[in-house]
PDB file of N, CA and C in Angstrom:
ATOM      1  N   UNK A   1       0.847  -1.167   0.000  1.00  0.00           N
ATOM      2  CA  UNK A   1       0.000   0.000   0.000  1.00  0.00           C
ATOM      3  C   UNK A   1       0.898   1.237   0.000  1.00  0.00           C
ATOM      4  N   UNK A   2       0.164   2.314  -0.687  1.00  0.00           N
ATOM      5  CA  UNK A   2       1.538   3.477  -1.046  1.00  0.00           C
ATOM      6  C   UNK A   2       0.533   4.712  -0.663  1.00  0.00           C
ATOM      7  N   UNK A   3       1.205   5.243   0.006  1.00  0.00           N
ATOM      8  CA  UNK A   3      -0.118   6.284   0.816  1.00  0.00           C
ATOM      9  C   UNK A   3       1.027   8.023   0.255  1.00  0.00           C
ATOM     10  N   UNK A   4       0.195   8.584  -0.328  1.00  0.00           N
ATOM     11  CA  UNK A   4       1.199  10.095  -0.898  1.00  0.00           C
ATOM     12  C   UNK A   4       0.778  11.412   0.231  1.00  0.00           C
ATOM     13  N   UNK A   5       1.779  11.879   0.240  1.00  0.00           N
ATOM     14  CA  UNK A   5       1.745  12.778   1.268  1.00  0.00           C
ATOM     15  C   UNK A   5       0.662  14.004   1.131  1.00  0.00           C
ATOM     16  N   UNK A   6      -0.116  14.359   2.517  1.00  0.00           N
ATOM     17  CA  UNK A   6      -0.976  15.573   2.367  1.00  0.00           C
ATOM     18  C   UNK A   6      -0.428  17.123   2.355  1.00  0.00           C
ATOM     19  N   UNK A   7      -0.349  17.043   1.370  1.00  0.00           N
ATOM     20  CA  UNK A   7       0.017  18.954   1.339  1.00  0.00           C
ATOM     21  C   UNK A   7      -0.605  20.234   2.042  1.00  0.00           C
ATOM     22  N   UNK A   8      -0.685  20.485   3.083  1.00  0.00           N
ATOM     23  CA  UNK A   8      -0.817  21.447   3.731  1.00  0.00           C
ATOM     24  C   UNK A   8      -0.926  22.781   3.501  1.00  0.00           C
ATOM     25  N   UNK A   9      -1.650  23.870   2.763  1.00  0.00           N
ATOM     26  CA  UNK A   9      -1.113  25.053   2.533  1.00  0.00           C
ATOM     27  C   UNK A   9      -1.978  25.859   3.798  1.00  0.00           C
ATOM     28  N   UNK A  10      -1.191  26.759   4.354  1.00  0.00           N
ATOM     29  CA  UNK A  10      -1.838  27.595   5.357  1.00  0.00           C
ATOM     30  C   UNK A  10      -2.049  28.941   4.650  1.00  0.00           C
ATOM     31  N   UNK A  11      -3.651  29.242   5.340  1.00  0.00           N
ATOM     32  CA  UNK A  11      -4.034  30.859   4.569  1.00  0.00           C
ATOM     33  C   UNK A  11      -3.333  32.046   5.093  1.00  0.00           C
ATOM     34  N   UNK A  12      -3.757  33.084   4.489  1.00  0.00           N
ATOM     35  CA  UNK A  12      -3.154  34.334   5.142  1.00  0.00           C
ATOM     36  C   UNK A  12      -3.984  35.209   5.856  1.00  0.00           C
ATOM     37  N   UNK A  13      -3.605  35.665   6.739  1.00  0.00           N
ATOM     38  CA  UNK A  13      -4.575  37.063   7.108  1.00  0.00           C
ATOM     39  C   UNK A  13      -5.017  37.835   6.159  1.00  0.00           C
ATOM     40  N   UNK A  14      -6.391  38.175   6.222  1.00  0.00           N
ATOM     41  CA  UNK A  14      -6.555  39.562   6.081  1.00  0.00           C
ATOM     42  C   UNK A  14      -7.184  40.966   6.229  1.00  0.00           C
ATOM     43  N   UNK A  15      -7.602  40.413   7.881  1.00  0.00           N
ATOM     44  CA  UNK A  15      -8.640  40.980   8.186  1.00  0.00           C
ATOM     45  C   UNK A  15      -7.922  40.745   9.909  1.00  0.00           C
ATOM     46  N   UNK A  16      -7.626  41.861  10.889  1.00  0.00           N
ATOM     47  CA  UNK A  16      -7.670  41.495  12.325  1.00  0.00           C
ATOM     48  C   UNK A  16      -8.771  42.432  12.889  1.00  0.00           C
ATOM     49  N   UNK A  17      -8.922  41.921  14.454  1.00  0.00           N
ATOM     50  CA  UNK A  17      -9.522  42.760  15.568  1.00  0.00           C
ATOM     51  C   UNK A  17      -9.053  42.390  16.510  1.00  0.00           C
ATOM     52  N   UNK A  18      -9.288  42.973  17.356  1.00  0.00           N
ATOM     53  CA  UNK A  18      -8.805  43.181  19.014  1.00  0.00           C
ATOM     54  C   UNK A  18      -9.887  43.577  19.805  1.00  0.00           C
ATOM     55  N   UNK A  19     -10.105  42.534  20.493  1.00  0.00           N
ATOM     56  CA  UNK A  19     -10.911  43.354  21.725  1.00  0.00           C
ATOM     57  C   UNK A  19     -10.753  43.240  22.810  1.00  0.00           C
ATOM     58  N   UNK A  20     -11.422  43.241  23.770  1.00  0.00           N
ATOM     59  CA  UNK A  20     -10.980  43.099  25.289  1.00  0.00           C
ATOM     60  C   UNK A  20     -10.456  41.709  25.755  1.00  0.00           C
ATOM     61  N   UNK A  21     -11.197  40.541  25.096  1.00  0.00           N
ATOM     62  CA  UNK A  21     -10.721  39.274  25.655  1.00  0.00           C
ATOM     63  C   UNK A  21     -10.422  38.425  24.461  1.00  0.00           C
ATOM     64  N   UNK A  22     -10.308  38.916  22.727  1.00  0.00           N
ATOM     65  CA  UNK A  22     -10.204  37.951  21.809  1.00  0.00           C
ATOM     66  C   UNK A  22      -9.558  38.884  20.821  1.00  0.00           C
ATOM     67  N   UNK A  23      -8.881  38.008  20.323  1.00  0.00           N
ATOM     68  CA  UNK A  23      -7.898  38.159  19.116  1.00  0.00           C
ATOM     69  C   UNK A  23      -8.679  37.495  17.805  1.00  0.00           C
ATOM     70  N   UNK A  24      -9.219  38.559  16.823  1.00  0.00           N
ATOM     71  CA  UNK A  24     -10.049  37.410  16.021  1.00  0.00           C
ATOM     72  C   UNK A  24      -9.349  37.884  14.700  1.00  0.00           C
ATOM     73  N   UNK A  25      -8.866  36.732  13.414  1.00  0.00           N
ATOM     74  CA  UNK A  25      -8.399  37.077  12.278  1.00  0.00           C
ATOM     75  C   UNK A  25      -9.399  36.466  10.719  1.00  0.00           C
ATOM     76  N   UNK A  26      -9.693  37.476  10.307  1.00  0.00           N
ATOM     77  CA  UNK A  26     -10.060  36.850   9.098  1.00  0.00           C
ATOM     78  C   UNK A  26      -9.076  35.972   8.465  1.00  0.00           C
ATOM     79  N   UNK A  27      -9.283  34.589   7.816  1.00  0.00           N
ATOM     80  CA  UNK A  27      -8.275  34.180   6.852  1.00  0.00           C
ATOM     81  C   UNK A  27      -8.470  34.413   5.304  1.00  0.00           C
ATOM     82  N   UNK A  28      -7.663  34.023   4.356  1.00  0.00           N
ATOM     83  CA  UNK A  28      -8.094  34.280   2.631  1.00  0.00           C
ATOM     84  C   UNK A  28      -8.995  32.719   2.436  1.00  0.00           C
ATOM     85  N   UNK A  29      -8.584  31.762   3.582  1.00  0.00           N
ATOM     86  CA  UNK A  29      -9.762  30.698   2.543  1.00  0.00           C
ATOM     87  C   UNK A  29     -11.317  30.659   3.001  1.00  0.00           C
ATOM     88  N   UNK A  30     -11.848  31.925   3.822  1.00  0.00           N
ATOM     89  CA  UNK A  30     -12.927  32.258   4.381  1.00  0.00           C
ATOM     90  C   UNK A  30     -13.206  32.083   5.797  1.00  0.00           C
ATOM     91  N   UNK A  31     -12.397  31.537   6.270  1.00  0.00           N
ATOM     92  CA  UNK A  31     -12.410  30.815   7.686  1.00  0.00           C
ATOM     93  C   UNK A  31     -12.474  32.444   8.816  1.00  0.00           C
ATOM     94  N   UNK A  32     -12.558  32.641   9.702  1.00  0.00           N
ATOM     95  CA  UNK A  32     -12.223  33.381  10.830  1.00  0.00           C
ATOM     96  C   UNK A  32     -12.047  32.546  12.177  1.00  0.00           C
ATOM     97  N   UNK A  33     -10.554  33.183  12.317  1.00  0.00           N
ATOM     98  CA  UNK A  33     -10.303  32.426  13.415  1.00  0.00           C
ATOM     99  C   UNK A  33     -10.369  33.025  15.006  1.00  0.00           C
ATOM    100  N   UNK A  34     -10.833  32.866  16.395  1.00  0.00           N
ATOM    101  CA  UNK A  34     -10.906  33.497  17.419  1.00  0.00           C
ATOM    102  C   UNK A  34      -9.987  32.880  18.542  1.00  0.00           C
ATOM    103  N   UNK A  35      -8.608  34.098  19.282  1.00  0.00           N
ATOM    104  CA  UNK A  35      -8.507  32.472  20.149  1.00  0.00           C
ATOM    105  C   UNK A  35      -8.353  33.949  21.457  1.00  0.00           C
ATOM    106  N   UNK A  36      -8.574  33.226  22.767  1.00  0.00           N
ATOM    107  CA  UNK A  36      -8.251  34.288  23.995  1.00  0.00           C
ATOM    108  C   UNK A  36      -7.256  35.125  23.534  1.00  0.00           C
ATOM    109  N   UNK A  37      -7.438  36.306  24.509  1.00  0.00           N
ATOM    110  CA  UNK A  37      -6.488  37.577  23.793  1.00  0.00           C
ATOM    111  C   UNK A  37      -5.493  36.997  25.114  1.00  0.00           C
ATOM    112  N   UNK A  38      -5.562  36.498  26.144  1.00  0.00           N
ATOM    113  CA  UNK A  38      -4.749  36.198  27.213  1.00  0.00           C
ATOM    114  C   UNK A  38      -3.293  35.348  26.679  1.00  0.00           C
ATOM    115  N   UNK A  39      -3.772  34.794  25.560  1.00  0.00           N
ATOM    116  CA  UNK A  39      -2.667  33.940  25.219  1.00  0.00           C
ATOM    117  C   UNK A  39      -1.257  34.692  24.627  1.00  0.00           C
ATOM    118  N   UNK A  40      -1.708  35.975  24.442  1.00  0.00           N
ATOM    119  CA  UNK A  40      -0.633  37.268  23.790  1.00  0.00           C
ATOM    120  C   UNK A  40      -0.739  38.363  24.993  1.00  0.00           C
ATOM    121  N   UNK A  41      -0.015  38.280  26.357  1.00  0.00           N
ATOM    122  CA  UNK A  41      -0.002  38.909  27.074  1.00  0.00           C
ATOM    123  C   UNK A  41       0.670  40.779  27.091  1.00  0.00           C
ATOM    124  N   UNK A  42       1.441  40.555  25.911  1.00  0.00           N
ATOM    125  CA  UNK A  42       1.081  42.132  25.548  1.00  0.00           C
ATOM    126  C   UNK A  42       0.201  42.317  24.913  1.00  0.00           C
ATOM    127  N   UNK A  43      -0.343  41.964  24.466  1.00  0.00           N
ATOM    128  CA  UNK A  43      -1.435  42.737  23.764  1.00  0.00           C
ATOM    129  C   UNK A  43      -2.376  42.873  25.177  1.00  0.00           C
ATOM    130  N   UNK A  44      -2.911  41.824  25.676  1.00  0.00           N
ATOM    131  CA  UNK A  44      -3.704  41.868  26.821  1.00  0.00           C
ATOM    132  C   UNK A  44      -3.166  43.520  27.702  1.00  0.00           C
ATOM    133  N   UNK A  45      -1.571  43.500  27.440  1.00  0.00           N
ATOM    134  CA  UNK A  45      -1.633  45.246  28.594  1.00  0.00           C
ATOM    135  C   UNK A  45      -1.368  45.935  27.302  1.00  0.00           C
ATOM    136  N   UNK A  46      -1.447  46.086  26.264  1.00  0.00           N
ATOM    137  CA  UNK A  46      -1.413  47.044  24.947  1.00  0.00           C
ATOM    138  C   UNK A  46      -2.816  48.212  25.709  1.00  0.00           C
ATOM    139  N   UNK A  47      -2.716  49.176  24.942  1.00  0.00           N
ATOM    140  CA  UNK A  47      -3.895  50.311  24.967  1.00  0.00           C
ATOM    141  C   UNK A  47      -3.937  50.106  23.613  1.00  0.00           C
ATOM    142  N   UNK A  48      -5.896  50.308  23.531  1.00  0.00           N
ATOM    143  CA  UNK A  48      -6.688  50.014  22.501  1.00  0.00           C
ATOM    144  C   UNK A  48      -6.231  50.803  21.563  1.00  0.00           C
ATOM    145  N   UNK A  49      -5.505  51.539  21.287  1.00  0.00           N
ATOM    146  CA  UNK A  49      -4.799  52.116  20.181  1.00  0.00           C
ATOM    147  C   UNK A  49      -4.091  51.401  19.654  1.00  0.00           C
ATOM    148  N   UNK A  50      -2.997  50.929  20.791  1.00  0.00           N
ATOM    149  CA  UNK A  50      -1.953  50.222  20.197  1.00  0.00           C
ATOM    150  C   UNK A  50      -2.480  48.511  19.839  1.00  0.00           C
ATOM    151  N   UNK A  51      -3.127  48.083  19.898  1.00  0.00           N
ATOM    152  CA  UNK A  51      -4.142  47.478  19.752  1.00  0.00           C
ATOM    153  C   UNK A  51      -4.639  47.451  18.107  1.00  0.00           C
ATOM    154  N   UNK A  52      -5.145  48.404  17.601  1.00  0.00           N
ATOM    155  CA  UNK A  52      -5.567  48.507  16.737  1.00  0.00           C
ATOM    156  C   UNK A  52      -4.060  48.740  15.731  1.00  0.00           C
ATOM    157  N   UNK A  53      -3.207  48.953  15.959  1.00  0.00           N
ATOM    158  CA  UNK A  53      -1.757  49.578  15.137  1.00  0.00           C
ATOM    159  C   UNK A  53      -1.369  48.255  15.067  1.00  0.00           C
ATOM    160  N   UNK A  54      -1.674  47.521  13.976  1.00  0.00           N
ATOM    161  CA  UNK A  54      -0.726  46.254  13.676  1.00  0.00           C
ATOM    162  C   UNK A  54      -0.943  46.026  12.341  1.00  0.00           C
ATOM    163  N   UNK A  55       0.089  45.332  11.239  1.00  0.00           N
ATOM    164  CA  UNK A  55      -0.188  45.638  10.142  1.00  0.00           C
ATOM    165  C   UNK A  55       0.322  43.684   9.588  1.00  0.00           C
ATOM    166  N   UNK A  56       0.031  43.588   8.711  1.00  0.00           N
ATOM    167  CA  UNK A  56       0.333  42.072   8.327  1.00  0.00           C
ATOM    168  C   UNK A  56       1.850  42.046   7.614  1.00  0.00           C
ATOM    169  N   UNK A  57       2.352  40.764   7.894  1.00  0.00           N
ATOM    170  CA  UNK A  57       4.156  40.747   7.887  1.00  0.00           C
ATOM    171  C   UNK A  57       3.895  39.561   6.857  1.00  0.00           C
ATOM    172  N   UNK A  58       5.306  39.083   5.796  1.00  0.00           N
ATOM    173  CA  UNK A  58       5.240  38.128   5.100  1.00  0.00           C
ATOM    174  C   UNK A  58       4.017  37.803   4.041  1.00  0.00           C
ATOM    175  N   UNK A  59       3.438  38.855   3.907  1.00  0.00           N
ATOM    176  CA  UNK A  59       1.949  38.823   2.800  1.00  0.00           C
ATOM    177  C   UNK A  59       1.236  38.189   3.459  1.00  0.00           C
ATOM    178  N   UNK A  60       0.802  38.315   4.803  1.00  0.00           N
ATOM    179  CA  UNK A  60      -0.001  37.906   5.604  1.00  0.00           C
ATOM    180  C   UNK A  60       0.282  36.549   6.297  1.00  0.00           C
ATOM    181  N   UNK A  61       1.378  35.984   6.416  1.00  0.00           N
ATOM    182  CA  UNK A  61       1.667  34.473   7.068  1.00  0.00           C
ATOM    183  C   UNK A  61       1.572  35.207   8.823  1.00  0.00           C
ATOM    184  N   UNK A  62       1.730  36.415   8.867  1.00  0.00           N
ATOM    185  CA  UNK A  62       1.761  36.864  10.305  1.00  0.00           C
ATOM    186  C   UNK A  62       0.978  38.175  10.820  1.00  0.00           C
ATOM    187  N   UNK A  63       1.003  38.519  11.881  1.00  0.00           N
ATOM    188  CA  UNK A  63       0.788  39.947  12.354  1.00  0.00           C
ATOM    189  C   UNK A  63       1.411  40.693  13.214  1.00  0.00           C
ATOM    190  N   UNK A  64       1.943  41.751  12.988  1.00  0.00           N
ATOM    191  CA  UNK A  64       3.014  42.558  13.957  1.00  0.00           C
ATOM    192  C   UNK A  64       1.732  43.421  14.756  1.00  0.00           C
ATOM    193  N   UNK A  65       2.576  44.106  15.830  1.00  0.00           N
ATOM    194  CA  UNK A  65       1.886  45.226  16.145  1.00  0.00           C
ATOM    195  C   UNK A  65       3.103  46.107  16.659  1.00  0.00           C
ATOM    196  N   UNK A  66       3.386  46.464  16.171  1.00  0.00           N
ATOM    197  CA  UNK A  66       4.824  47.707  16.590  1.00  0.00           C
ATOM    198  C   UNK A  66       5.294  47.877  17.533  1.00  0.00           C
ATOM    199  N   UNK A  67       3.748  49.303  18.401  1.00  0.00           N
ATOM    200  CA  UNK A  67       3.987  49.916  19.402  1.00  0.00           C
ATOM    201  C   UNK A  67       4.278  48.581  20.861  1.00  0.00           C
ATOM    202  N   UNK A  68       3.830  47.256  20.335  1.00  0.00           N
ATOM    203  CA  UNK A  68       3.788  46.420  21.436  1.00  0.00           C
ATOM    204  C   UNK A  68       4.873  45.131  21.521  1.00  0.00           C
ATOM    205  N   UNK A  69       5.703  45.411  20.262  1.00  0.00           N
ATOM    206  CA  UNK A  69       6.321  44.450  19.787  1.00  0.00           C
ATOM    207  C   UNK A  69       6.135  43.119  19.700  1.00  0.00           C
ATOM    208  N   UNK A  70       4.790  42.726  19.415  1.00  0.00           N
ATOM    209  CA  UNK A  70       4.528  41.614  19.641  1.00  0.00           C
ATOM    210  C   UNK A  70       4.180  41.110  17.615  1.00  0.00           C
ATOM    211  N   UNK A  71       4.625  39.885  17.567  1.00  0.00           N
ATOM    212  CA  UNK A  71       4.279  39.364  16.488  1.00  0.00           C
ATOM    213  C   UNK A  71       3.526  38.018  16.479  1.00  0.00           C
ATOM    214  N   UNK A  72       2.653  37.529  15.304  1.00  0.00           N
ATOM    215  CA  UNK A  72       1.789  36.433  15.611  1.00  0.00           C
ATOM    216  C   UNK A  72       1.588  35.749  14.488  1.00  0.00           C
ATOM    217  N   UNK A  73       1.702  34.351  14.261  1.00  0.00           N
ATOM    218  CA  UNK A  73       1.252  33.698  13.084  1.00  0.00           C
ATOM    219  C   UNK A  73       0.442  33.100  12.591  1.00  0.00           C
ATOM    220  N   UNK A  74      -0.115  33.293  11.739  1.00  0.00           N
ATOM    221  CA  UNK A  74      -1.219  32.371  11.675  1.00  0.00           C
ATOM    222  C   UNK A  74      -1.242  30.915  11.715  1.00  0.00           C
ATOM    223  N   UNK A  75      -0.068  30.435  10.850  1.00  0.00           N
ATOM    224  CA  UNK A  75       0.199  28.830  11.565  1.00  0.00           C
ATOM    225  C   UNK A  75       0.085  28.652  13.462  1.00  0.00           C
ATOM    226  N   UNK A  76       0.368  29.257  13.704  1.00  0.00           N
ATOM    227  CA  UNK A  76       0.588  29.553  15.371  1.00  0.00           C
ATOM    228  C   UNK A  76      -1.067  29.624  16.026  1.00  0.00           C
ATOM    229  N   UNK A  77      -2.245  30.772  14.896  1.00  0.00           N
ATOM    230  CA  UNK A  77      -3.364  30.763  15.583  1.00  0.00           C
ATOM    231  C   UNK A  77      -3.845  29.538  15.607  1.00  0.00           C
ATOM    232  N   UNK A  78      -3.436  28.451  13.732  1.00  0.00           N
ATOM    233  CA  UNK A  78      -4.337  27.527  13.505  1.00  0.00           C
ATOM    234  C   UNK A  78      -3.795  26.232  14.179  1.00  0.00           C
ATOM    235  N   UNK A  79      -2.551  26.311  14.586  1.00  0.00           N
ATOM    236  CA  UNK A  79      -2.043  25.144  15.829  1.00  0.00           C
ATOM    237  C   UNK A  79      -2.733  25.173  17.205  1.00  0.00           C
ATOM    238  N   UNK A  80      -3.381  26.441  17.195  1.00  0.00           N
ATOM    239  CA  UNK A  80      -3.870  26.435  18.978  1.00  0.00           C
ATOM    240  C   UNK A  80      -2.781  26.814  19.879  1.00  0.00           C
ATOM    241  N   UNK A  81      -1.553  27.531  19.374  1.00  0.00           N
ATOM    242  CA  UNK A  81      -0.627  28.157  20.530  1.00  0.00           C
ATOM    243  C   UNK A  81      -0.345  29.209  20.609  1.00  0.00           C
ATOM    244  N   UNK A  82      -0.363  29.708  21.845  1.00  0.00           N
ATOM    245  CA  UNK A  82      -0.118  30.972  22.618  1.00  0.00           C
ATOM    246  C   UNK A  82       1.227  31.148  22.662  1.00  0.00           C
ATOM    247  N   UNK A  83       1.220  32.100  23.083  1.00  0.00           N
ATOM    248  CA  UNK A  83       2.718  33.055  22.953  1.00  0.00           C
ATOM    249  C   UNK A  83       3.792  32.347  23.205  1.00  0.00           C
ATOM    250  N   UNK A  84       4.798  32.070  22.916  1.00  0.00           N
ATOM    251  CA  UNK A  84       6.211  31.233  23.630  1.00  0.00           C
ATOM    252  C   UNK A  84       6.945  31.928  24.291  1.00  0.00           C
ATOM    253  N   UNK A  85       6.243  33.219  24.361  1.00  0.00           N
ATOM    254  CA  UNK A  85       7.176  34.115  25.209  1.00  0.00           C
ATOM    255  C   UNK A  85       7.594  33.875  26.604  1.00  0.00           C
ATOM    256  N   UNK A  86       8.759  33.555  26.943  1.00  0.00           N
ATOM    257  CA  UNK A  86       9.107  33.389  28.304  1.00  0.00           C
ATOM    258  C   UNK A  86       8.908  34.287  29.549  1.00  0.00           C
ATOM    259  N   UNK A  87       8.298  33.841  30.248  1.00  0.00           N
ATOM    260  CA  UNK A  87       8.299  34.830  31.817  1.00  0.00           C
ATOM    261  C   UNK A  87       9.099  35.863  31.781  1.00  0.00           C
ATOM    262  N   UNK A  88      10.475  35.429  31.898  1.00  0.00           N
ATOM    263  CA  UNK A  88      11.224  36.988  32.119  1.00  0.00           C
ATOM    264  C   UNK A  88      11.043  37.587  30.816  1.00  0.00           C
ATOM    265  N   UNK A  89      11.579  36.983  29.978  1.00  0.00           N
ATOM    266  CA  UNK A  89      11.499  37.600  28.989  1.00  0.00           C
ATOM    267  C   UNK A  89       9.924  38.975  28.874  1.00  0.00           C
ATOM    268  N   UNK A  90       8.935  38.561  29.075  1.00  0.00           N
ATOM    269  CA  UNK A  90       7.444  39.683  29.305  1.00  0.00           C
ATOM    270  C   UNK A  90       7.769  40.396  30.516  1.00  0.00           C
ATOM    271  N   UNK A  91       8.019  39.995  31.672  1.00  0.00           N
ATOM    272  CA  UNK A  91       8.585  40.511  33.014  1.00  0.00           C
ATOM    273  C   UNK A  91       9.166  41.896  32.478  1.00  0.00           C
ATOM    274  N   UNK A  92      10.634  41.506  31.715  1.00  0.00           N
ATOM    275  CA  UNK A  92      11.324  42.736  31.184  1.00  0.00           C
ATOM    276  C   UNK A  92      10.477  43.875  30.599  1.00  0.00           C
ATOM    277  N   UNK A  93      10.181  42.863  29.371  1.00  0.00           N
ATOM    278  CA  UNK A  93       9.143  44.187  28.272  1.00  0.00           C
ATOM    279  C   UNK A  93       7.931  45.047  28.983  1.00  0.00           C
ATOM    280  N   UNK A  94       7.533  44.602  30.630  1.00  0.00           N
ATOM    281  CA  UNK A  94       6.533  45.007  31.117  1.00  0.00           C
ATOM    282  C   UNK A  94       6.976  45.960  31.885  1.00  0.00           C
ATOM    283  N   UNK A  95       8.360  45.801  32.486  1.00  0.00           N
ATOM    284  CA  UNK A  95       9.047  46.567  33.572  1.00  0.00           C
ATOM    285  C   UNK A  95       9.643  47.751  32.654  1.00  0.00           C
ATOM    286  N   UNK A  96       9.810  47.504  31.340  1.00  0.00           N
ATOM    287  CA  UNK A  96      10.410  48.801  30.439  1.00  0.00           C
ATOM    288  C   UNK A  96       8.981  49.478  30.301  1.00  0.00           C
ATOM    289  N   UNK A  97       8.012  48.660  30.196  1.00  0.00           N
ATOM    290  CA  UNK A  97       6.808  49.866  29.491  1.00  0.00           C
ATOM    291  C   UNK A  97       6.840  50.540  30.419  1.00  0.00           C
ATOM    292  N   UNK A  98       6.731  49.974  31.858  1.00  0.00           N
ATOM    293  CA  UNK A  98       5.902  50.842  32.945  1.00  0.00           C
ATOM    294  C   UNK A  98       7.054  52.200  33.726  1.00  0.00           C
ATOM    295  N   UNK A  99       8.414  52.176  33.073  1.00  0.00           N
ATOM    296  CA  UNK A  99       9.208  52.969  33.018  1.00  0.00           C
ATOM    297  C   UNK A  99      10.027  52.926  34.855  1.00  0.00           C
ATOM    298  N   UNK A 100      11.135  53.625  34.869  1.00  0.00           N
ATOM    299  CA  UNK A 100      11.568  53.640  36.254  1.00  0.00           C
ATOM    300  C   UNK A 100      10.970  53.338  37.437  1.00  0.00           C
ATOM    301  N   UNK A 101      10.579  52.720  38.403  1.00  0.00           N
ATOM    302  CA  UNK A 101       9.851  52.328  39.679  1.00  0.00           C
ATOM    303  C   UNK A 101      10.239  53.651  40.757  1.00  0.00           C
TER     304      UNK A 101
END
């Protein structure tokens, strides 16, 4: 028995939102995808401005957002995983936003 391999193509963004508790992306093969906004913990402390300031990277395989430095993929939404960002690693970026103590 000779079994041929499944080809995989993943869509692109082209459509985001942000809201208080969800990250939702249009894809190009019609799909919209929703996953907790908790799973991207800057964005979760982003301000709804910065929030809305993100623009699509790689012809849409991803999404930046600048002011928050956070980036996101869509292979990443359609796997079901959240940020890999390490503890300190957010610790830091949180202790720079919030400026001198």
């Amino acid at each position: 028995m000779t079994s041929s391999p499944i080809e995989l193509t993943v869509p692109h963004a082209i459509s985001v939102a942000v809201s208080d508790d969800t990250l939702t992306v249009d894809l190009s093969d019609g799909r919209t995808i929703s996953v907790p906004l908790a799973w991207y913990p800057r964005l979760v402390h982003g301000g709804e401005d910065e929030r809305r300031k993100w623009r699509l990277i790689g012809r849409g395989e991803g999404i930046h957002w600048p002011e928050l430095d956070e980036d996101v993929s869509v292979e990443a939404l359609l796997a079901g995983k959240p940020s890999g960002e390490s503890q300190e690693s957010f610790g830091r970026w949180l202790r720079n936003r919030q400026g001198p103590a």
